[in-house]
C-alpha atoms as a PDB file:
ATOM      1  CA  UNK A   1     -15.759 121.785  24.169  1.00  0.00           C
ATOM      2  CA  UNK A   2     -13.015 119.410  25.340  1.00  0.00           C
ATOM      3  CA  UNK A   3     -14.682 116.298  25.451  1.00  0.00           C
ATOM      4  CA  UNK A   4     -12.709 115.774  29.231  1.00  0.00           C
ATOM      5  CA  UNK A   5     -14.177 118.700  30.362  1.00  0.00           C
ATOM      6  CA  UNK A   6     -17.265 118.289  29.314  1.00  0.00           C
ATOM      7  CA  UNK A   7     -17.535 114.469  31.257  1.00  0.00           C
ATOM      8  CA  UNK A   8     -15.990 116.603  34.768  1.00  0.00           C
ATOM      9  CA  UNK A   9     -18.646 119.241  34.491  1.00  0.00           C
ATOM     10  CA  UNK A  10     -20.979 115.744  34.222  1.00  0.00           C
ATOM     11  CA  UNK A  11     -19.386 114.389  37.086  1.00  0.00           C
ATOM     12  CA  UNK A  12     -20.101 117.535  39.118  1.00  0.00           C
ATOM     13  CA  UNK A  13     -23.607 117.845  37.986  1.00  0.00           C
ATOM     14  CA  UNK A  14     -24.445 114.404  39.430  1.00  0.00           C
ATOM     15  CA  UNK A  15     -26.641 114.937  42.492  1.00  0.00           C
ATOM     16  CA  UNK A  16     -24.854 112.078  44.947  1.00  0.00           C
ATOM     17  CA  UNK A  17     -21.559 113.672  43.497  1.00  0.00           C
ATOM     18  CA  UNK A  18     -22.768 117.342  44.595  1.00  0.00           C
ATOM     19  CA  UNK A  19     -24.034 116.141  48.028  1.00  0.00           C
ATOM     20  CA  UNK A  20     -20.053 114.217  48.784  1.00  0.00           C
ATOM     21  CA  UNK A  21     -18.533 117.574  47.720  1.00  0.00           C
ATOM     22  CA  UNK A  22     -20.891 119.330  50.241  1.00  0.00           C
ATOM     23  CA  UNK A  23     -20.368 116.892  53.170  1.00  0.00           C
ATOM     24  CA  UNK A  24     -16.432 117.199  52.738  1.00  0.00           C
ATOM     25  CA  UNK A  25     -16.244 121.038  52.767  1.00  0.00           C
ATOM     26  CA  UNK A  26     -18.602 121.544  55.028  1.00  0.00           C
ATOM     27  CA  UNK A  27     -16.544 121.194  58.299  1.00  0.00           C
ATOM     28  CA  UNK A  28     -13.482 123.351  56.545  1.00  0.00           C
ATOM     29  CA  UNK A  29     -16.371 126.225  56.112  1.00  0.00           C
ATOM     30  CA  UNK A  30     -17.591 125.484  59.646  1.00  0.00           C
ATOM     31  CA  UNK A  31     -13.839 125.734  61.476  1.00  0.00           C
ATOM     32  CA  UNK A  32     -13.573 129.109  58.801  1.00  0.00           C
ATOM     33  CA  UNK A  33     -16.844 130.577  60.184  1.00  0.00           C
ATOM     34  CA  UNK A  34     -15.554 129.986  63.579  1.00  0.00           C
ATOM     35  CA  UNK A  35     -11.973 130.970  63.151  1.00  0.00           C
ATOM     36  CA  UNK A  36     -13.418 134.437  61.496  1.00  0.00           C
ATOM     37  CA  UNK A  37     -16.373 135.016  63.821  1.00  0.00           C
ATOM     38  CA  UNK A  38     -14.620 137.503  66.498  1.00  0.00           C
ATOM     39  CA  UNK A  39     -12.643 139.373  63.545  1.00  0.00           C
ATOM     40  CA  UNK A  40     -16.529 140.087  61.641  1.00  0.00           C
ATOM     41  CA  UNK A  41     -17.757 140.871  65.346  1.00  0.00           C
ATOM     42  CA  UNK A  42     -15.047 143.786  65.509  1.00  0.00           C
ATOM     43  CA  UNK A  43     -15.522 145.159  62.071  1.00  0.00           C
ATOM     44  CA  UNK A  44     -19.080 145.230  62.344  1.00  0.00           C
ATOM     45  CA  UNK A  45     -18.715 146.874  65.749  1.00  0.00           C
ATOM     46  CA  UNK A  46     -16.191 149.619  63.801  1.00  0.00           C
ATOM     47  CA  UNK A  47     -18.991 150.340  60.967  1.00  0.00           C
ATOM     48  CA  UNK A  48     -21.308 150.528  63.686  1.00  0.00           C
ATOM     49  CA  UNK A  49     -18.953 153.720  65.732  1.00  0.00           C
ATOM     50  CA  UNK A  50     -18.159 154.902  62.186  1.00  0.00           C
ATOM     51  CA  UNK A  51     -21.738 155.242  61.727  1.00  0.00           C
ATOM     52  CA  UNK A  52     -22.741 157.241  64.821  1.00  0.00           C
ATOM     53  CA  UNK A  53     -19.331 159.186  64.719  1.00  0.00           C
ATOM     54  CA  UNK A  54     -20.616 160.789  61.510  1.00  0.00           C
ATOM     55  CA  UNK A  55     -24.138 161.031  62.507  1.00  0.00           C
ATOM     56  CA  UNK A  56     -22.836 162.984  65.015  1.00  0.00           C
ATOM     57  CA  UNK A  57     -20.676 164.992  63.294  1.00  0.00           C
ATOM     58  CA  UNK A  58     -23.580 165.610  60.328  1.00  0.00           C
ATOM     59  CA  UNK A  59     -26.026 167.005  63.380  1.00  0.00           C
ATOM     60  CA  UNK A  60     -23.106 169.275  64.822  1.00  0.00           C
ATOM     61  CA  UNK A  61     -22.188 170.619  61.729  1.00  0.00           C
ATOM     62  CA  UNK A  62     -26.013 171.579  61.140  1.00  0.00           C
ATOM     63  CA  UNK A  63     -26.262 173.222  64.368  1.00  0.00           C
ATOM     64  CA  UNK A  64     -23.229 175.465  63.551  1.00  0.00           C
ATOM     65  CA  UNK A  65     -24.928 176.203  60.743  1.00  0.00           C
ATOM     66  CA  UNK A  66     -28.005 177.267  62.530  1.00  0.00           C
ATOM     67  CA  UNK A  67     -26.733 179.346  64.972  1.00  0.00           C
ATOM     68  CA  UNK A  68     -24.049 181.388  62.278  1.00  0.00           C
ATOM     69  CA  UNK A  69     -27.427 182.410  59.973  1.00  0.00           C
ATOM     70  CA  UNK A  70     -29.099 183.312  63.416  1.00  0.00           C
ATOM     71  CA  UNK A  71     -26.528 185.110  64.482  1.00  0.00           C
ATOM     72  CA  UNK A  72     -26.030 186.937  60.906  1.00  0.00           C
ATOM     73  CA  UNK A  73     -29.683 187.983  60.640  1.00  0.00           C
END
């Protein structure tokens, strides 16, 4: 390996390196999280009428079912 490379991925390894990196991304992730928060509320709110929309439709469809072999026999 590239003997530069190999003295970064060192660097990074070092625990007091690790814990900078961590305290300087850490508010970017934070203002992220909050920025996105409202847009994961929505799409989890979507899945969620997706969900019951085809729930629904999976019962409806069996009761069709139901009453056209009733009605057949």
């Amino acid at each position: 390996m590239n003997p530069l490379l190999e003295k970064c991925v060192g660097l990074l390894r070092r625990e007091d390196v690790q814990r900078e990196i961590k305290k300087a991304v850490s508010p970017l992730v934070g203002a992220a999280t909050e920025e996105l928060y409202p847009y994961i509320q929505i799409c989890l709110l979507l899945i969620l009428v997706s969900f019951i929309m085809q729930a629904a439709t999976l019962i409806l469809i069996f009761k069709s079912r139901k009453r056209a072999t009733e009605t057949f026999s």
